[in-house]
C-alpha atoms as a PDB file:
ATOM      1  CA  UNK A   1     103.085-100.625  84.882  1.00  0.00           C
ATOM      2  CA  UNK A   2     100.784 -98.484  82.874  1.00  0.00           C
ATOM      3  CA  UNK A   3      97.229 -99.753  81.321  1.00  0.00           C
ATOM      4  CA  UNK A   4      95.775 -98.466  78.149  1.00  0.00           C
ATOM      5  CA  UNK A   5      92.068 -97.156  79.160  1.00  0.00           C
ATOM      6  CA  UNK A   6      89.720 -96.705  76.260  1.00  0.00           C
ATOM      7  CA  UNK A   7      86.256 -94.574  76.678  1.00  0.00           C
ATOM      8  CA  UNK A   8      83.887 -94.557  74.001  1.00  0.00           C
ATOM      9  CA  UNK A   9      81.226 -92.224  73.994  1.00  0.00           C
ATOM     10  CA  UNK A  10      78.201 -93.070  71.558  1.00  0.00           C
ATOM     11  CA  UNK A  11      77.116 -93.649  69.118  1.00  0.00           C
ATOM     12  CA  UNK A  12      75.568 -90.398  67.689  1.00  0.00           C
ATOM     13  CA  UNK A  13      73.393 -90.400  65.264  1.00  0.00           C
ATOM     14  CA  UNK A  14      75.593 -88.127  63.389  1.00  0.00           C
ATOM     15  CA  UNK A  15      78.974 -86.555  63.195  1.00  0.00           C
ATOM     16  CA  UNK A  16      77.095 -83.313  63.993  1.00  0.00           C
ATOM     17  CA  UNK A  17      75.534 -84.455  67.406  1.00  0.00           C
ATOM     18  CA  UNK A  18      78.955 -86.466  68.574  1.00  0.00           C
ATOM     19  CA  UNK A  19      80.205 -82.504  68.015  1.00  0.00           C
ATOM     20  CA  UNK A  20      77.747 -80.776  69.940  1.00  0.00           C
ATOM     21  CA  UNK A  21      77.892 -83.419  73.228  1.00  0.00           C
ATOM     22  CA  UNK A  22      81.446 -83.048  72.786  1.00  0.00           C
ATOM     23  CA  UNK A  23      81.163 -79.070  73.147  1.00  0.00           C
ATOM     24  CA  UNK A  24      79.193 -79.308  76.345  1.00  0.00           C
ATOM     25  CA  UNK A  25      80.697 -82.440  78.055  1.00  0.00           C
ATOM     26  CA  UNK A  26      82.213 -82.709  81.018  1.00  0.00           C
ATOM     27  CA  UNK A  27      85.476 -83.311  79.534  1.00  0.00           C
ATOM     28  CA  UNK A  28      85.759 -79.581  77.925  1.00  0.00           C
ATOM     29  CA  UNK A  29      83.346 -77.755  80.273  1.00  0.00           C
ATOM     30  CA  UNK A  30      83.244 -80.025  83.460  1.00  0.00           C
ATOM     31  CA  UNK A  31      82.119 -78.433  86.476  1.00  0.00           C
ATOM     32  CA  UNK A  32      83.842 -77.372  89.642  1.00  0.00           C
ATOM     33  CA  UNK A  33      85.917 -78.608  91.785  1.00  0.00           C
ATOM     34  CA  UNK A  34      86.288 -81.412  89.383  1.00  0.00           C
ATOM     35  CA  UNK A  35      86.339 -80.108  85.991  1.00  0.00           C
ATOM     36  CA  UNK A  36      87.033 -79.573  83.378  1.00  0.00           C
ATOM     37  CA  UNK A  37      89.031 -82.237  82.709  1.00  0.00           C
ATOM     38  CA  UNK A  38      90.656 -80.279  79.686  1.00  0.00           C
ATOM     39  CA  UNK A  39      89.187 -77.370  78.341  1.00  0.00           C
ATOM     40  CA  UNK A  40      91.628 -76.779  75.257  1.00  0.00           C
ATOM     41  CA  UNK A  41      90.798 -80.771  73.877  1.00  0.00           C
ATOM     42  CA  UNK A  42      89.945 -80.687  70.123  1.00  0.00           C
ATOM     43  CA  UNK A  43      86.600 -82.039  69.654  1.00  0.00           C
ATOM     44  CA  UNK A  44      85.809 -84.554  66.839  1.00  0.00           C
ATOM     45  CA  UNK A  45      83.722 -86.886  65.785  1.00  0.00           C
ATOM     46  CA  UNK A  46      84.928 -90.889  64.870  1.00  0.00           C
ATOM     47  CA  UNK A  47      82.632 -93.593  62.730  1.00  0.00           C
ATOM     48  CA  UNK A  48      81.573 -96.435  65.134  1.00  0.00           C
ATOM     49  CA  UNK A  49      79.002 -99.375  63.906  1.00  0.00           C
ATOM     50  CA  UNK A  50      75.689 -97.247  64.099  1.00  0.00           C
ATOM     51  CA  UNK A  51      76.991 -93.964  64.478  1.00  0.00           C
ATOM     52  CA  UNK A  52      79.511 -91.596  65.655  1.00  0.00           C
ATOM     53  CA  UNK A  53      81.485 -91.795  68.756  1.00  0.00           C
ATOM     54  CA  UNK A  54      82.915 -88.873  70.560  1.00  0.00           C
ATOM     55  CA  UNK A  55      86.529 -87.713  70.728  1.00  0.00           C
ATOM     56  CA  UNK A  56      87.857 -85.032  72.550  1.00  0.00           C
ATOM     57  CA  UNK A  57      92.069 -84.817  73.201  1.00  0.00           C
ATOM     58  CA  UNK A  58      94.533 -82.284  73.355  1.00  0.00           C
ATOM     59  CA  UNK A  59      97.401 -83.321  71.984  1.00  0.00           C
ATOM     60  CA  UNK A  60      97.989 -83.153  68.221  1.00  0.00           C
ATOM     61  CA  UNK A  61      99.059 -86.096  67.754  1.00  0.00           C
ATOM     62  CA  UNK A  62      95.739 -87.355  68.867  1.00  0.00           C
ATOM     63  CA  UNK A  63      93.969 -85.771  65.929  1.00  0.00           C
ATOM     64  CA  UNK A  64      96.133 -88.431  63.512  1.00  0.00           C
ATOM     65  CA  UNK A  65      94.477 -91.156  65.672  1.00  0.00           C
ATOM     66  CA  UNK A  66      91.488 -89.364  64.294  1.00  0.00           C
ATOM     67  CA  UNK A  67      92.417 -89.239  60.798  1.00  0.00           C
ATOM     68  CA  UNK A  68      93.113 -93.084  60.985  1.00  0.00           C
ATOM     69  CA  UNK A  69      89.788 -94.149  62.181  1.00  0.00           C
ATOM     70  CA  UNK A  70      87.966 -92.138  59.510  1.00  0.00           C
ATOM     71  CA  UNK A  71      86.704 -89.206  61.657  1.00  0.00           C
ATOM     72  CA  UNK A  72      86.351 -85.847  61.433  1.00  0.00           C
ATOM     73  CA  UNK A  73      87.359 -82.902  63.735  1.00  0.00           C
ATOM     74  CA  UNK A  74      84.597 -80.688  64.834  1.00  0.00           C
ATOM     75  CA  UNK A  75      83.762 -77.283  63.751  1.00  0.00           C
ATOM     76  CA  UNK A  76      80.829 -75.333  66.107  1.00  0.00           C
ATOM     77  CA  UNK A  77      79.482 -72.095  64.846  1.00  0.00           C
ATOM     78  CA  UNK A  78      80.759 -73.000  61.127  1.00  0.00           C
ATOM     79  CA  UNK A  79      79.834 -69.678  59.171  1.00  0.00           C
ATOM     80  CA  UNK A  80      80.162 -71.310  55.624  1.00  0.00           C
ATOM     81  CA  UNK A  81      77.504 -73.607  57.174  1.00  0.00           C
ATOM     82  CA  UNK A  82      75.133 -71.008  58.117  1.00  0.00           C
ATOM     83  CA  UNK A  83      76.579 -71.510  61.369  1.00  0.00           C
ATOM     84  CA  UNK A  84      75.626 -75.350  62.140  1.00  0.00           C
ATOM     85  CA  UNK A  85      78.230 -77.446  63.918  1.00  0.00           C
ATOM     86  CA  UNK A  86      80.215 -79.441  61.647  1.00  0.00           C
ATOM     87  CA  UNK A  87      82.739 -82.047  61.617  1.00  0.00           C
ATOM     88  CA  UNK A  88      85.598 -81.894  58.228  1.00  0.00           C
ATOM     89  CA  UNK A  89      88.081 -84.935  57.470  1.00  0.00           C
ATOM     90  CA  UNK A  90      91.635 -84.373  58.630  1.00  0.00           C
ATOM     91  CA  UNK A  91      94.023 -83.818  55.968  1.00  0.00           C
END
């Protein structure tokens, strides 16, 4: 039988620094022999009481979990923010 497992990772003080741990966790850089766990995951950022958790999956489908909990996915180096990390609503 499968289980559903849950992680949460937080909370951040903003959607910004859920971002930035998500761009240097061990999840999307990991280190060897036992990561990364999975370097292409989309990073994003989901409201928790207190903050932002962080959310990193590959699959697409994950990112409409996302978009139901009110997050936003991640954007590092964003130019038309002077190149701060941020974090825009899914559409």
């Amino acid at each position: 039988p499968h289980k559903f497992m849950e992680v949460r990772l937080g909370p951040f003080d903003s959607e910004a620094e859920a971002c930035d741990y998500c761009y240097g966790s061990f999840t999307k850089e990991g280190v060897e022999p036992a990561g990364p766990v999975e370097p292409a995951c989309v990073c994003a950022a989901i409201p928790e009481e207190g903050g932002f958790n962080m959310f990193c999956a590959a699959p697409a489908a994950a990112m409409g979990y996302v978009k139901e909990q009110k997050g936003c996915r991640c954007h590092a180096r964003d130019m038309e923010a002077m190149g701060k990390t941020t974090c825009k609503p899914i559409e």
